[in-house]
Protein backbone atom coordinates (compact mmCIF):
# COMPACT_ATOMS: atom_id res chain seq x y z
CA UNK A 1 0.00 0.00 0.00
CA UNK A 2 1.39 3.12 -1.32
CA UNK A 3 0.20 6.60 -0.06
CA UNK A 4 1.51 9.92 -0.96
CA UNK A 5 1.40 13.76 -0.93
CA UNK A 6 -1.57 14.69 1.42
CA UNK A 7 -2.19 11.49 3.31
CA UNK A 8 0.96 10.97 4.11
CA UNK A 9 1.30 14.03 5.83
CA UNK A 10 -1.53 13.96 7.55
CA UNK A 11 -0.50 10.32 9.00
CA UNK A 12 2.84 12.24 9.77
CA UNK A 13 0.96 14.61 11.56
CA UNK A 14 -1.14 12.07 13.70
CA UNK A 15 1.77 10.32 15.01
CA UNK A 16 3.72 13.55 15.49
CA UNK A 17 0.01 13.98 17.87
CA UNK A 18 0.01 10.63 19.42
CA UNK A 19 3.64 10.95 20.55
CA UNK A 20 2.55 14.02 22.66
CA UNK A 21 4.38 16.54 20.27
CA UNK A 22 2.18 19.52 20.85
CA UNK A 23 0.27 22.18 18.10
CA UNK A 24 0.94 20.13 15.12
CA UNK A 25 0.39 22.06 12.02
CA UNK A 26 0.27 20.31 8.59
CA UNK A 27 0.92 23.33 6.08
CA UNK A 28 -0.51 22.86 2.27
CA UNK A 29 2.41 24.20 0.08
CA UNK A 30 0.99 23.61 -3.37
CA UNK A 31 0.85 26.11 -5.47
CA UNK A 32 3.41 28.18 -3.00
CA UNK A 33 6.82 26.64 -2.86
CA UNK A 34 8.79 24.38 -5.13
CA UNK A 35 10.82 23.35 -1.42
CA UNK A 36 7.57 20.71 -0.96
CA UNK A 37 3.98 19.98 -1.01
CA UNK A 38 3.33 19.76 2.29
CA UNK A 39 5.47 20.70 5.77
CA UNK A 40 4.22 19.24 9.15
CA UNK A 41 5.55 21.68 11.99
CA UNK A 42 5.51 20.39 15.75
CA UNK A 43 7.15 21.11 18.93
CA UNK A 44 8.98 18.16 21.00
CA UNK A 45 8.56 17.89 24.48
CA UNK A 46 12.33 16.66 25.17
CA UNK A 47 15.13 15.10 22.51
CA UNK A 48 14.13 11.35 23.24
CA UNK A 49 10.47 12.26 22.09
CA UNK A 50 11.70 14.48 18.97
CA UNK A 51 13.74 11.33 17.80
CA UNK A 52 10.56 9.29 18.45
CA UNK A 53 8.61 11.43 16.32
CA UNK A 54 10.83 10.90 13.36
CA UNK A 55 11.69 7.29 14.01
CA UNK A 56 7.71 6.46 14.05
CA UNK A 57 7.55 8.24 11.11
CA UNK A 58 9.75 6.61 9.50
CA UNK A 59 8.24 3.36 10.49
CA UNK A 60 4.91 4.57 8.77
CA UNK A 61 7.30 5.87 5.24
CA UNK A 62 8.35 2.48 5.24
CA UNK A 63 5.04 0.32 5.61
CA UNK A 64 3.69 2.88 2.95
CA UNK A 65 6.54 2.81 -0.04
CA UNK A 66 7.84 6.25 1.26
CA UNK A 67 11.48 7.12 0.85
CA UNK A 68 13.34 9.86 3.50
CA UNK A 69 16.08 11.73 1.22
CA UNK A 70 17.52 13.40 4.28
CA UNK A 71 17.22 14.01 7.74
CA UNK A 72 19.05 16.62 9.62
CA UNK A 73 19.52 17.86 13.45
CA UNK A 74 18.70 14.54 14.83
CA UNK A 75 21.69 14.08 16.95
CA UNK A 76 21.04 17.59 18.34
CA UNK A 77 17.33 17.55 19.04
CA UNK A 78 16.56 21.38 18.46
CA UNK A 79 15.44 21.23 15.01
CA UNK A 80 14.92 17.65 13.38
CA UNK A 81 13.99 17.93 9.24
CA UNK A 82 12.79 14.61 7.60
CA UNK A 83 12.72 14.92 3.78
CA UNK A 84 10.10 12.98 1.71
CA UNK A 85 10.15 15.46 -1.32
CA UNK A 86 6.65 16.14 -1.26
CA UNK A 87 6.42 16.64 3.14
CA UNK A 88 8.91 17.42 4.76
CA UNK A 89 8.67 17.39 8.97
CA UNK A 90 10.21 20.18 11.15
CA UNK A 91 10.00 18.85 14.67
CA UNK A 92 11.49 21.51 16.90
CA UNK A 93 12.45 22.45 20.23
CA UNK A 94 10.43 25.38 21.56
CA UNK A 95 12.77 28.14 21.52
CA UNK A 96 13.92 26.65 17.57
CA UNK A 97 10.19 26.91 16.59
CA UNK A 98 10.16 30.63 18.33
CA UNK A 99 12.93 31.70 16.64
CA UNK A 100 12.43 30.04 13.26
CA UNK A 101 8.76 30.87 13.22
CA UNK A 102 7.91 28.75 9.75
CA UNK A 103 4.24 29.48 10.67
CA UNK A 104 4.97 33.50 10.16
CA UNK A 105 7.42 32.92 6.91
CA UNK A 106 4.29 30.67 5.68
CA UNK A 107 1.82 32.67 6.75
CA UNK A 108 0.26 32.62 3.45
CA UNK A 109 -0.34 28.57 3.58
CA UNK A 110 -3.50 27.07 4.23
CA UNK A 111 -3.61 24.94 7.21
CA UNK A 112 -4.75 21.14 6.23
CA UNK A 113 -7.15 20.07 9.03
CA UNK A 114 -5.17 16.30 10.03
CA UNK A 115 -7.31 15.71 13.09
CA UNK A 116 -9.23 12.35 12.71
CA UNK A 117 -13.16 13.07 12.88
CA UNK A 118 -14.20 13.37 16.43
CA UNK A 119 -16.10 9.93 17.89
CA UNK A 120 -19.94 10.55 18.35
CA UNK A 121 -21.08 10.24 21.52
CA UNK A 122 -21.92 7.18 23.16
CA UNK A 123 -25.60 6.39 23.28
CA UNK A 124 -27.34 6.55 26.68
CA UNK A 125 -28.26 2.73 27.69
């Protein structure tokens, strides 16, 4: 099972969520930038979790025919950048995504809504 573009980086974004990195932004480039299609911005909670991220979502590029071109910062844990081509992931330390602020230098990028539908609520018995 191959997937690309779009749902790959909104499965990027959902384990980036599960593994407690916090305000996870999936930004639609299209259109925008030549750079990539799609960047997935998130802020780690310590190195060990940052490396997590990207080793998880690595595990997923691999089960879905996805190939990483480079990764940088991993050693370092301040700023970790997976390449896919089309989505590249910037998992970053707090005071890298202050300073770096890709939100503000992509201001003009929609934000793709990754969130998985919310569960209705149980019926009353």
């Amino acid at each position: 099972m191959k997937i690309e573009g779009q749902s790959f980086a909104i499965e990027a974004a959902r384990i980036a969520h599960d593994d407690h990195s916090e305000d996870v932004v999936v930004l639609d480039l299209r259109g925008l930038s030549s750079i990539a299609d799609f960047f997935i911005i998130c802020t780690g909670t310590s190195d060990r979790q940052m490396q997590a991220v990207v080793d998880h979502i690595q595990e997923l590029a691999r089960k879905v025919g996805q190939q990483r071109f480079g990764l940088a910062g991993y050693d370092t844990a301040q700023w970790i950048l997976a390449d896919y081509v089309d989505v590249i992931i910037h998992v970053f330390d707090a005071k890298y995504r202050a300073y770096y602020d890709l939100e503000l230098l992509w201001g003009d990028a929609p934000r793709l809504d990754w969130k998985p539908p919310a569960e209705p609520p149980a019926e009353p018995a």
